[in-house]
N, C-alpha and C. Protein backbone atom coordinates (compact mmCIF):
# COMPACT_ATOMS: atom_id res chain seq x y z
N UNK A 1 -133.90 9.46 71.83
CA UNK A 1 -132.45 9.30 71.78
C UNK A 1 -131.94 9.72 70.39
N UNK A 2 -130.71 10.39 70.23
CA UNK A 2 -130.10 10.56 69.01
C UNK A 2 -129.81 9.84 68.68
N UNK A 3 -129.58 9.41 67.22
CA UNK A 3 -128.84 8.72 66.58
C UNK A 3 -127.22 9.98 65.96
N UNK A 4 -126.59 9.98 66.70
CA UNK A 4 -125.53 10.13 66.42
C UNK A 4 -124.78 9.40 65.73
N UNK A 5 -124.74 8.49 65.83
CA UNK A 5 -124.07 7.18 64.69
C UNK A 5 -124.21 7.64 63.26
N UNK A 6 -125.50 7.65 62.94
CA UNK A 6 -125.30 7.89 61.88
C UNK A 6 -124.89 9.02 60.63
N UNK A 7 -124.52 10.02 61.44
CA UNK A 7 -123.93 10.96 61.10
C UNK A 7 -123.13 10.74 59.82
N UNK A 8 -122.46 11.26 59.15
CA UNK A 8 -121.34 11.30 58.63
C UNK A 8 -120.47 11.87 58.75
N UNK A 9 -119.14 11.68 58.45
CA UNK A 9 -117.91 12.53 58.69
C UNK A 9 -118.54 14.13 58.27
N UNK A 10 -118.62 13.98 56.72
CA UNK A 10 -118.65 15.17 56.69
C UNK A 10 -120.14 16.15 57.77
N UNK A 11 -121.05 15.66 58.36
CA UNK A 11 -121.83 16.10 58.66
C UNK A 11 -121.24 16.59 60.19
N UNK A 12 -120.55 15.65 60.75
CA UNK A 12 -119.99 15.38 62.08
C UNK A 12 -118.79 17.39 62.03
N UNK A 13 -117.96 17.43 60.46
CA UNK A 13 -116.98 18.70 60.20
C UNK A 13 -117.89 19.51 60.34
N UNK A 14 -119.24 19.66 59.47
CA UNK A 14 -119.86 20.31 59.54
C UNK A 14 -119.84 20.92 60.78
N UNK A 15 -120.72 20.30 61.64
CA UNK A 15 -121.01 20.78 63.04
C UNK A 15 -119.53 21.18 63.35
N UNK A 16 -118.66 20.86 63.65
CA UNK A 16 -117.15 21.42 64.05
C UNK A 16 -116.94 22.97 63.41
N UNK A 17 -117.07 23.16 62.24
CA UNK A 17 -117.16 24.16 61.59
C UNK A 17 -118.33 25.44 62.03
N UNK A 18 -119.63 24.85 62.42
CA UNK A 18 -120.28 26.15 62.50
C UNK A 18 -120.40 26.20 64.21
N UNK A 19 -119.74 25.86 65.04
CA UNK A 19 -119.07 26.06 66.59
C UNK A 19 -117.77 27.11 66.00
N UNK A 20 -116.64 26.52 65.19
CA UNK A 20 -115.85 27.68 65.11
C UNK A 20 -115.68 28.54 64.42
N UNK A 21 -116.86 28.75 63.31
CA UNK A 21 -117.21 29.94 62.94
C UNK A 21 -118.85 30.71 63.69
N UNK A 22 -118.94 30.80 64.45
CA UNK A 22 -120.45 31.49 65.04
C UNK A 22 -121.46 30.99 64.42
N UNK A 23 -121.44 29.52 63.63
CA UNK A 23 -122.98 29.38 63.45
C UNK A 23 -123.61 29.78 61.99
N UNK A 24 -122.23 30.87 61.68
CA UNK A 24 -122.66 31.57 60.57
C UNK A 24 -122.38 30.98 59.32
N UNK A 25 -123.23 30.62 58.76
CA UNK A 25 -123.31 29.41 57.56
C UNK A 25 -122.31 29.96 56.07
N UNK A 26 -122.72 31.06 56.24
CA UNK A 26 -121.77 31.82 55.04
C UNK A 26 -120.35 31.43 55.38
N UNK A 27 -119.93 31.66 56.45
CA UNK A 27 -118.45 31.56 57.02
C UNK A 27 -117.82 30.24 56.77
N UNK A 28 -119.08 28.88 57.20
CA UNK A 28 -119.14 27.60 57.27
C UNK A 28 -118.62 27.64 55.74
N UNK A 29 -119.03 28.15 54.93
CA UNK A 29 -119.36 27.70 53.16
C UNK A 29 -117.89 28.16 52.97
N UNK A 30 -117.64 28.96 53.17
CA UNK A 30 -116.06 29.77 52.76
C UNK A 30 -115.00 28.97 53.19
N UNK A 31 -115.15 28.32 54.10
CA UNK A 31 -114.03 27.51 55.20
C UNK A 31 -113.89 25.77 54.78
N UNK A 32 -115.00 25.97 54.31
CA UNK A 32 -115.27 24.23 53.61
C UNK A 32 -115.19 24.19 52.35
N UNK A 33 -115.41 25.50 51.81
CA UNK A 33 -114.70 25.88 49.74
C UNK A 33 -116.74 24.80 49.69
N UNK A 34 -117.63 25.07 50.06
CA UNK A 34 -118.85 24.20 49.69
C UNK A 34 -119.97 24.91 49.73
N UNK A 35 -120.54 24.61 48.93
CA UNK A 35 -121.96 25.51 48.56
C UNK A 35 -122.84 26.13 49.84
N UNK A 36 -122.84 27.02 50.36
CA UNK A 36 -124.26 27.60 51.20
C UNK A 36 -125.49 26.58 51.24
N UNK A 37 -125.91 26.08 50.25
CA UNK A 37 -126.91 25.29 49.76
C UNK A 37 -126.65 23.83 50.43
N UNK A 38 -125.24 23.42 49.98
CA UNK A 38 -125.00 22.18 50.84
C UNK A 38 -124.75 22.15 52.09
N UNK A 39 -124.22 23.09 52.71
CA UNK A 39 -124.10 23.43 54.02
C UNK A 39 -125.59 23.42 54.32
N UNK A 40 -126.94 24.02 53.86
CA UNK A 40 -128.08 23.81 54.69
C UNK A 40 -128.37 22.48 54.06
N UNK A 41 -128.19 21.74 53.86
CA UNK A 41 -128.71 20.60 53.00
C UNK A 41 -128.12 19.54 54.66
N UNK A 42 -126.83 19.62 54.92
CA UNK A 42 -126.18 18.71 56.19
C UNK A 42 -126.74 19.35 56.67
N UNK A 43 -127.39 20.53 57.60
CA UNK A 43 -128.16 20.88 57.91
C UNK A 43 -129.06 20.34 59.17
N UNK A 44 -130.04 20.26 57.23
CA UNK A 44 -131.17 19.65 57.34
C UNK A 44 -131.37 18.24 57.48
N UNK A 45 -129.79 17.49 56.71
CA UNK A 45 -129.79 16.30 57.55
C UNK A 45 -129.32 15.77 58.63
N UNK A 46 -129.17 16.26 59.44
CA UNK A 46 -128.00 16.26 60.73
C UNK A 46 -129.45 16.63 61.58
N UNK A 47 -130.45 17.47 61.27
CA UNK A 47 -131.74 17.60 62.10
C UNK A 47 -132.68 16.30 62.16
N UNK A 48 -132.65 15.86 60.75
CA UNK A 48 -133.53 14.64 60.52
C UNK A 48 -133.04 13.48 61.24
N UNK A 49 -131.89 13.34 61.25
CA UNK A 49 -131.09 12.27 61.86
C UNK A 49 -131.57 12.07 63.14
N UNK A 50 -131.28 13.54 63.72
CA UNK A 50 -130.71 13.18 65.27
C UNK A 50 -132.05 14.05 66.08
N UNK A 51 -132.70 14.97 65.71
CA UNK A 51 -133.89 15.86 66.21
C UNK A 51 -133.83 16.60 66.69
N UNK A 52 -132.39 17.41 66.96
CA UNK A 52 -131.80 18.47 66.99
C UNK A 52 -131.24 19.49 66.01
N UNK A 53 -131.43 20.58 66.33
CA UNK A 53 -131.19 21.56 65.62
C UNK A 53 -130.48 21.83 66.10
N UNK A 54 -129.06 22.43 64.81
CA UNK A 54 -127.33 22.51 64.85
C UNK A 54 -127.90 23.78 64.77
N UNK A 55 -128.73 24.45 64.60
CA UNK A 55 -128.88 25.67 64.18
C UNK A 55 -129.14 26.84 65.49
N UNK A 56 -129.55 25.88 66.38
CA UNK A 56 -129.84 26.92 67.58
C UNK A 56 -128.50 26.41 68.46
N UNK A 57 -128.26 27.41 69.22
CA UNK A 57 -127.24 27.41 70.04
C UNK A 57 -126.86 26.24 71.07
N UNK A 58 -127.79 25.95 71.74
CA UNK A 58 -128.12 24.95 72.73
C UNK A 58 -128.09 23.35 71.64
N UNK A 59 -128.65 23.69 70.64
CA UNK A 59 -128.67 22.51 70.15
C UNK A 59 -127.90 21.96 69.29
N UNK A 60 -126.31 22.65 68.94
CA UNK A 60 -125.55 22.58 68.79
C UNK A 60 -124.13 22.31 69.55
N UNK A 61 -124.31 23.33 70.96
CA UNK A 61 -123.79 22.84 71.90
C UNK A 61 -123.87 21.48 72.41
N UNK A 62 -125.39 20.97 72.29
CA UNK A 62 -125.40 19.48 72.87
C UNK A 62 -125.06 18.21 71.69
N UNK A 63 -124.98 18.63 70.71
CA UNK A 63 -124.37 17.52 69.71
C UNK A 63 -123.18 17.42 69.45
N UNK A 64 -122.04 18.33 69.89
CA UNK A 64 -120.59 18.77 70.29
C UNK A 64 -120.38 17.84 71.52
N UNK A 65 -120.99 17.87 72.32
CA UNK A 65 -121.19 17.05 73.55
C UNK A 65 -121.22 15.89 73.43
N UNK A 66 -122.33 15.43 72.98
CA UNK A 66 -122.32 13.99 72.29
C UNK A 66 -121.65 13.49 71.74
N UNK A 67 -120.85 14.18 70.46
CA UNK A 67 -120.10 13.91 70.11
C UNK A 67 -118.39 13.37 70.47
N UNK A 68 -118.05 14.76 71.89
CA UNK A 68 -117.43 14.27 72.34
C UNK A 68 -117.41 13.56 73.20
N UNK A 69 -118.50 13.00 73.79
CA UNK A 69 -118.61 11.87 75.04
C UNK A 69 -118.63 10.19 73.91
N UNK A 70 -119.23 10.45 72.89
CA UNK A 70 -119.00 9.06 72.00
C UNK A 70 -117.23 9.48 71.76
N UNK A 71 -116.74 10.40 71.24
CA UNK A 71 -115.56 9.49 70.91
C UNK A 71 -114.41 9.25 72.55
N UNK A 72 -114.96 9.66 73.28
CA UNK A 72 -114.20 9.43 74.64
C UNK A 72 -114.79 8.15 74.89
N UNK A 73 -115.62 7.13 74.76
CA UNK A 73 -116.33 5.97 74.74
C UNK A 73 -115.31 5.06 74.03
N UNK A 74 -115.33 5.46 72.63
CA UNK A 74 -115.13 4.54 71.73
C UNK A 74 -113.19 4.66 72.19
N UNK A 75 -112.26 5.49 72.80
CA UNK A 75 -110.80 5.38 73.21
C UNK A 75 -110.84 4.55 73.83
């Protein structure tokens, strides 16, 4: 099971950000004014967290999901 919970906001934008930029981390960094470096850094913690990778398609798609089925929960 994920731990989605423990996410953080900013980790939670993150993911929002590389859905509406293609994934593409450079784009992510430009759009957030934040380091390339920190962008893989949430990353890498947003993988550790939850055991998904934001990085592959599918596994980004399904934490978007999650995401929005928790906050349709929590209304």
């Amino acid at each position: 099971m994920t731990r989605l919970s423990s996410l953080t906001a900013e980790e939670r934008k993150t993911l929002l950000l590389l859905a509406d930029n293609g994934m593409n981390v450079t784009r992510v960094s430009e759009a957030s004014f934040i380091s390339r470096a920190s962008i893989y850094n949430r990353i890498m913690s947003i993988r550790a967290k939850t055991g998904i990778d934001p990085q592959d398609f599918w596994g980004l798609s399904l934490l978007l999901s999650l995401m929005e089925k928790e906050e349709q929960t929590n209304e």
